[in-house]
C-alpha atoms as a PDB file:
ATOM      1  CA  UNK A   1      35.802 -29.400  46.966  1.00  0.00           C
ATOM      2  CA  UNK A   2      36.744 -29.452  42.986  1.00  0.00           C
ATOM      3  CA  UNK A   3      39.634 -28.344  42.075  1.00  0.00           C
ATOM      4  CA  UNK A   4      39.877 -25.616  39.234  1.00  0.00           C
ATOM      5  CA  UNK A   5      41.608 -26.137  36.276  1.00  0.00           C
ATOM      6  CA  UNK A   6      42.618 -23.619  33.610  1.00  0.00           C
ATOM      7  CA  UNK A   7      41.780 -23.851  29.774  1.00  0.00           C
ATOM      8  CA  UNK A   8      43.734 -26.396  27.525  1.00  0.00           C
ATOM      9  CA  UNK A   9      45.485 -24.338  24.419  1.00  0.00           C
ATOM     10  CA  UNK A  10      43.214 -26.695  22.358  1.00  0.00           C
ATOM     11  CA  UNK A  11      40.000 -25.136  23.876  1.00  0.00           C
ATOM     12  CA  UNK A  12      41.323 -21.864  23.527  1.00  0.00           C
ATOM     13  CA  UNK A  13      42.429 -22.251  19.850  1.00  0.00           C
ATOM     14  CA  UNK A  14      38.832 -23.477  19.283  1.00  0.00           C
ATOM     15  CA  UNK A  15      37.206 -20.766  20.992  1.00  0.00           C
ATOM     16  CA  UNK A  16      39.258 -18.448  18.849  1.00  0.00           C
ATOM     17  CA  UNK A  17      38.153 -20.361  15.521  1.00  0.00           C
ATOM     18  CA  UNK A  18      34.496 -19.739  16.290  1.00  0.00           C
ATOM     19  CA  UNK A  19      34.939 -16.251  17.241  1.00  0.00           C
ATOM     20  CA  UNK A  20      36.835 -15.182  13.961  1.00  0.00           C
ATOM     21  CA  UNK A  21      34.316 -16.849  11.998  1.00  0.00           C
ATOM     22  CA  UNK A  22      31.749 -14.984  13.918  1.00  0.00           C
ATOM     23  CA  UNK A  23      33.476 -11.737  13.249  1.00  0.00           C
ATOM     24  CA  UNK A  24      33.948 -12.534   9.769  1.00  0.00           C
ATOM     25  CA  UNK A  25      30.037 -12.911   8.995  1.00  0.00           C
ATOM     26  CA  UNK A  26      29.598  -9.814  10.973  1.00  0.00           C
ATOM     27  CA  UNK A  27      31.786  -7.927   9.054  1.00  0.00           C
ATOM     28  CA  UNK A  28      31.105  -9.267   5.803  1.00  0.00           C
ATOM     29  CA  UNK A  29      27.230  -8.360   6.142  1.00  0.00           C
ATOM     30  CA  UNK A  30      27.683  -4.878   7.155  1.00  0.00           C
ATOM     31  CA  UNK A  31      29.885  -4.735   3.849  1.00  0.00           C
ATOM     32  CA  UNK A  32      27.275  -6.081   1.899  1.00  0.00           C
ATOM     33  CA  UNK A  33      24.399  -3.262   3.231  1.00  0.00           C
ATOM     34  CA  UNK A  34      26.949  -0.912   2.826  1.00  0.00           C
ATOM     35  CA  UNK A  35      27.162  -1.487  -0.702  1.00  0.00           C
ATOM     36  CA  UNK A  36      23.601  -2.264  -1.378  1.00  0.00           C
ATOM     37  CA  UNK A  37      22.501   1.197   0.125  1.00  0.00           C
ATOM     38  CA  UNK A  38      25.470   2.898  -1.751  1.00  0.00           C
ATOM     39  CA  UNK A  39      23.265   1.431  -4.876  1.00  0.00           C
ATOM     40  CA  UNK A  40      20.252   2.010  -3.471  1.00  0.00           C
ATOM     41  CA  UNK A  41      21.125   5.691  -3.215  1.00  0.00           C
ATOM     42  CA  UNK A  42      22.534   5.917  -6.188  1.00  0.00           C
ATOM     43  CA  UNK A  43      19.097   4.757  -7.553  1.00  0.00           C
ATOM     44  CA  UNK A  44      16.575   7.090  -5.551  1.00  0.00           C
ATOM     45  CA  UNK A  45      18.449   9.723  -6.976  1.00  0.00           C
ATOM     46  CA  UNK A  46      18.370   9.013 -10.441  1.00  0.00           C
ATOM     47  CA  UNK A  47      14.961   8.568 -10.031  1.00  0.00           C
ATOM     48  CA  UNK A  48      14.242  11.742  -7.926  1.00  0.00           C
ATOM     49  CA  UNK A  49      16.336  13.641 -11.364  1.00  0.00           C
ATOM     50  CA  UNK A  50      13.925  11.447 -13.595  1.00  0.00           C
ATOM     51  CA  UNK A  51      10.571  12.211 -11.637  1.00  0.00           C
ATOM     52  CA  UNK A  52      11.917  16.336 -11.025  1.00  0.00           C
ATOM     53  CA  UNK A  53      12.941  15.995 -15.372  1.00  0.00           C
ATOM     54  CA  UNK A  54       8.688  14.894 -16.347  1.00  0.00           C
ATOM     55  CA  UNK A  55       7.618  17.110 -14.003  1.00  0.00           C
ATOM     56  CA  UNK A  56       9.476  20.226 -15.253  1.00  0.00           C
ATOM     57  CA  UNK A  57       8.581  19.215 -19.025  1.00  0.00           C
ATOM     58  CA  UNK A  58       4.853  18.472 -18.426  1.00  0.00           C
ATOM     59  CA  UNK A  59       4.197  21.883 -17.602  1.00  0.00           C
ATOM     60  CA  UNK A  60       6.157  22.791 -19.802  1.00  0.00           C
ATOM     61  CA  UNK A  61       4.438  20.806 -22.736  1.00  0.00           C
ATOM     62  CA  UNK A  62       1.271  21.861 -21.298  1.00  0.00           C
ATOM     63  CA  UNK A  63       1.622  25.413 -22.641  1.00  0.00           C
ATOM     64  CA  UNK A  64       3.909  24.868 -25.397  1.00  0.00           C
ATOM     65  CA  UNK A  65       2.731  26.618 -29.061  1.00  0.00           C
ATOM     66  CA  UNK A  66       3.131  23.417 -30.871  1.00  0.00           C
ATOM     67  CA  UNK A  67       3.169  25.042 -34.215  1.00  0.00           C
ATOM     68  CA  UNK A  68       6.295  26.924 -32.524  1.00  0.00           C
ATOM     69  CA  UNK A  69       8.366  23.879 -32.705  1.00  0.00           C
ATOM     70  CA  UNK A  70      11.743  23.610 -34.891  1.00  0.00           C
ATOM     71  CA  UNK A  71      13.965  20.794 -34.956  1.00  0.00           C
ATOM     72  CA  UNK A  72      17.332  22.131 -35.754  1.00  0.00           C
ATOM     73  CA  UNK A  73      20.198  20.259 -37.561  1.00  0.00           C
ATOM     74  CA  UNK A  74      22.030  18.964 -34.173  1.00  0.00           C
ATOM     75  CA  UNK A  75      18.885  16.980 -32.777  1.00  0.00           C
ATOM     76  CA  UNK A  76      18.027  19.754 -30.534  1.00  0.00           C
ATOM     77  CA  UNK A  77      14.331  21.691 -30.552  1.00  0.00           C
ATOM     78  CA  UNK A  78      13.309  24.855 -29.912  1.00  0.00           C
ATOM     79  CA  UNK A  79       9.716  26.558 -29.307  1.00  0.00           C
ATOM     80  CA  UNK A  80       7.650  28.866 -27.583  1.00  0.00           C
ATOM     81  CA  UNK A  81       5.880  28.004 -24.191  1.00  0.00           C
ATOM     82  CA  UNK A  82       3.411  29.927 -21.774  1.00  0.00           C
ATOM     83  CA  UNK A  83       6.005  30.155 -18.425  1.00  0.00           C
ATOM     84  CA  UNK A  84       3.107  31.580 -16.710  1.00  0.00           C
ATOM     85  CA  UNK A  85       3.822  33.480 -13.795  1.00  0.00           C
ATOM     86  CA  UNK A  86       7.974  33.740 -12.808  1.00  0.00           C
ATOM     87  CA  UNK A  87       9.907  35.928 -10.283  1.00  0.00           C
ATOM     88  CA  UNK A  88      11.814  37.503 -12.879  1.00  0.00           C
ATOM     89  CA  UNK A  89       9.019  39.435 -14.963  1.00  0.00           C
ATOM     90  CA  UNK A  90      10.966  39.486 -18.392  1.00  0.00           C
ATOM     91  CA  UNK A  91      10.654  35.147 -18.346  1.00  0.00           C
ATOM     92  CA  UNK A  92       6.611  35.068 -17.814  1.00  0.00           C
ATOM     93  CA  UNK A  93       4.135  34.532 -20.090  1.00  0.00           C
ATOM     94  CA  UNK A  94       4.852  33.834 -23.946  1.00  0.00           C
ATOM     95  CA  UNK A  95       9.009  33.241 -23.870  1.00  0.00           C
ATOM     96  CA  UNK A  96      11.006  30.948 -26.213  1.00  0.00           C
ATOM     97  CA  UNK A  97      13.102  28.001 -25.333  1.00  0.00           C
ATOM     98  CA  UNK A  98      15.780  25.693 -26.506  1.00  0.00           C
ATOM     99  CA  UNK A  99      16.202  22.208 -25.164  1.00  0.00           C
ATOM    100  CA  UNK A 100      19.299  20.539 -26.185  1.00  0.00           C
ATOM    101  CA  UNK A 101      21.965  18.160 -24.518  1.00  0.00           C
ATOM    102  CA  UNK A 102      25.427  20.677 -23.844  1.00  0.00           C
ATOM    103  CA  UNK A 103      29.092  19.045 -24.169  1.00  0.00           C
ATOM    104  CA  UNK A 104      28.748  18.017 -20.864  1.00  0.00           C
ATOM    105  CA  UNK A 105      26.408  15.568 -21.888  1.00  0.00           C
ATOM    106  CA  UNK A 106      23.509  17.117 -19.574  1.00  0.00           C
ATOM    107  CA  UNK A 107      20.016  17.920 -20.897  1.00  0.00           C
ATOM    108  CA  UNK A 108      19.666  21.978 -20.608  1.00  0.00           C
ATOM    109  CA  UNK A 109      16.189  23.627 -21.333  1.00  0.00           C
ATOM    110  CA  UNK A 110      17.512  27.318 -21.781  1.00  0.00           C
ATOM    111  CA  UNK A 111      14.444  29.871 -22.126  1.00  0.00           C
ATOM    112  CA  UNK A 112      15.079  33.247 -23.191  1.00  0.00           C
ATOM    113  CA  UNK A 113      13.389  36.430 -22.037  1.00  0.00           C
ATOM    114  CA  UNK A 114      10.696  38.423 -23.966  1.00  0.00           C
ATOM    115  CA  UNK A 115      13.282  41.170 -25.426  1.00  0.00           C
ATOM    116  CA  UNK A 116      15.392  37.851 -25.798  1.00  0.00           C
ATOM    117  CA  UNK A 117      18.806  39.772 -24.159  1.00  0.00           C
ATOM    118  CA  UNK A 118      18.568  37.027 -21.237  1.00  0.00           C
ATOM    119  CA  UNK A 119      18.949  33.716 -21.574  1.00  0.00           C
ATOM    120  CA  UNK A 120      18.355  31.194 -18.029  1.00  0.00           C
ATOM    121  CA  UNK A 121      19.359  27.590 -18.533  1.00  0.00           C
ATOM    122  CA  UNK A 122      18.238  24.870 -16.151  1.00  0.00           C
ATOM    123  CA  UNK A 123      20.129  21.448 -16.235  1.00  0.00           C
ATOM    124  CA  UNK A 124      17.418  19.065 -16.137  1.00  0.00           C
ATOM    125  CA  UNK A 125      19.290  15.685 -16.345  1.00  0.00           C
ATOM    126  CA  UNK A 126      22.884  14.984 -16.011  1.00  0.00           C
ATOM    127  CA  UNK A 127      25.130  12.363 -17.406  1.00  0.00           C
ATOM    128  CA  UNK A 128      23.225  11.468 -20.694  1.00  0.00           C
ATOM    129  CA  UNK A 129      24.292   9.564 -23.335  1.00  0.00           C
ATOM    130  CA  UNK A 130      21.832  10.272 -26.389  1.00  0.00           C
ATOM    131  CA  UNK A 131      18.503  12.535 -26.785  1.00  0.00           C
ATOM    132  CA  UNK A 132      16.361  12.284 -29.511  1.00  0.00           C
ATOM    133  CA  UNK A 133      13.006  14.226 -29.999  1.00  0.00           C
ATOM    134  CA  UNK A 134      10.164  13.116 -32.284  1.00  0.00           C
ATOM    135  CA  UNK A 135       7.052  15.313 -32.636  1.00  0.00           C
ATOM    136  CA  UNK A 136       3.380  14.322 -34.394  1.00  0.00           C
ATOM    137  CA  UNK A 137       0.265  16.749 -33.650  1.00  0.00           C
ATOM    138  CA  UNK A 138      -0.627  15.500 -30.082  1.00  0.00           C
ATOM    139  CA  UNK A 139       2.814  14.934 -28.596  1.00  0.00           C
ATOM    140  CA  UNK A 140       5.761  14.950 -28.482  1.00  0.00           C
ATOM    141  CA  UNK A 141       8.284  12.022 -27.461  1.00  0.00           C
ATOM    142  CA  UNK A 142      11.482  12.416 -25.911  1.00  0.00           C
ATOM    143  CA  UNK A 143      14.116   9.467 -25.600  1.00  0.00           C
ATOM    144  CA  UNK A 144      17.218   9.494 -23.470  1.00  0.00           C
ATOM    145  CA  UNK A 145      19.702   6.209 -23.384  1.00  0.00           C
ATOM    146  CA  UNK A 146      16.904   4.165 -24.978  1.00  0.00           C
ATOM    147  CA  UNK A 147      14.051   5.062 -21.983  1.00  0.00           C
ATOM    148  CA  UNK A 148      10.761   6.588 -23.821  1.00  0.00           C
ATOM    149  CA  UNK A 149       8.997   9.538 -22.732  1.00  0.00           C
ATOM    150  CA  UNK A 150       5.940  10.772 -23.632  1.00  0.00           C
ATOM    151  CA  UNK A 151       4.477  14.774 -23.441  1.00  0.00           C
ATOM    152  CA  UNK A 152       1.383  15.268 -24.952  1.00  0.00           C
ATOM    153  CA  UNK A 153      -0.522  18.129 -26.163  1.00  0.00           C
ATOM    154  CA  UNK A 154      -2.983  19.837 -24.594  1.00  0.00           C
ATOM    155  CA  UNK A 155      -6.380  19.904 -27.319  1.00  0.00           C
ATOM    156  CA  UNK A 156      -6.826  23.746 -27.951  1.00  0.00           C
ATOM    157  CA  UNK A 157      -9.744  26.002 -29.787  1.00  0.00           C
ATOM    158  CA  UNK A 158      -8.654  28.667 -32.810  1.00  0.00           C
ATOM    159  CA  UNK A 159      -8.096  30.833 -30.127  1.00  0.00           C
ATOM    160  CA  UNK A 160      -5.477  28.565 -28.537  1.00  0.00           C
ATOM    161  CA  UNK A 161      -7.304  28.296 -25.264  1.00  0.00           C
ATOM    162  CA  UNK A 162      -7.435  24.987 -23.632  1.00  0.00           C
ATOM    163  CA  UNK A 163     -10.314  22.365 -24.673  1.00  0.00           C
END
């Protein structure tokens, strides 16, 4: 029969090395997808705000009056757009907006109803740095912190129906 012995401290202290460093990988990778799905977060989101910002302006753009558009003297535009049908009766068809980056450095497109005593302002993108507008005939080109985007014009008769 073989007699049992018991663990040398040695063995034990080793045992204990390779478990720490074990633990320590462990640890240190769930800190690492912790972070990278923080950013990854982070990212859908800006571009679920970017994606929900063109799609918001297209149709808007789509029905714009383009000989409706003013730049005024703080980089901000305003114009006339078709809103189409809306719940609220006094902001559908022919209305005038404003789109313009607030104090709070977020991009507002405020529309105002036909009698123009209402105003509604959506915040389309938050946390801008700079907007510029530049308009030709068949578009009209937004820029925010240095990323392009485009809106063209739908082609139109005399009558201003669609081509």
């Amino acid at each position: 029969m073989r007699k049992l012995h018991a663990l040398t401290l040695t063995e034990v202290m080793i045992s204990l090395g390779l478990f720490s460093v074990v633990l320590a990988s462990v640890f240190s990778s769930f800190r690492n997808s912790t972070i990278l799905q923080t950013k990854a977060e982070a990212i859908r989101k800006d571009v679920l705000q970017r994606s929900s910002l063109l799609q918001r302006l297209s149709n808007v753009f789509l029905y714009v009056d383009t000989k409706s558009f003013k730049q005024q003297e703080d980089g901000s535009i305003r114009f006339s757009f078709d809103n189409q049908i809306d719940p609220e009766g006094e902001f559908a068809g022919m209305i005038e907006a404003h789109l313009y980056l607030d104090d709070r450095y977020d991009l507002i497109l405020e529309s105002f109803s036909k009698k123009k005593d209402r105003s509604r302002k959506e915040i389309l993108l938050s946390d801008i740095l700079e907007v510029t507008f530049e308009r030709d005939e068949r578009a009209m080109v937004m820029i925010i912190d240095r990323v392009t985007y485009p809106f063209f014009f739908p082609k139109t008769d005399q009558q201003g129906f669609l081509l």
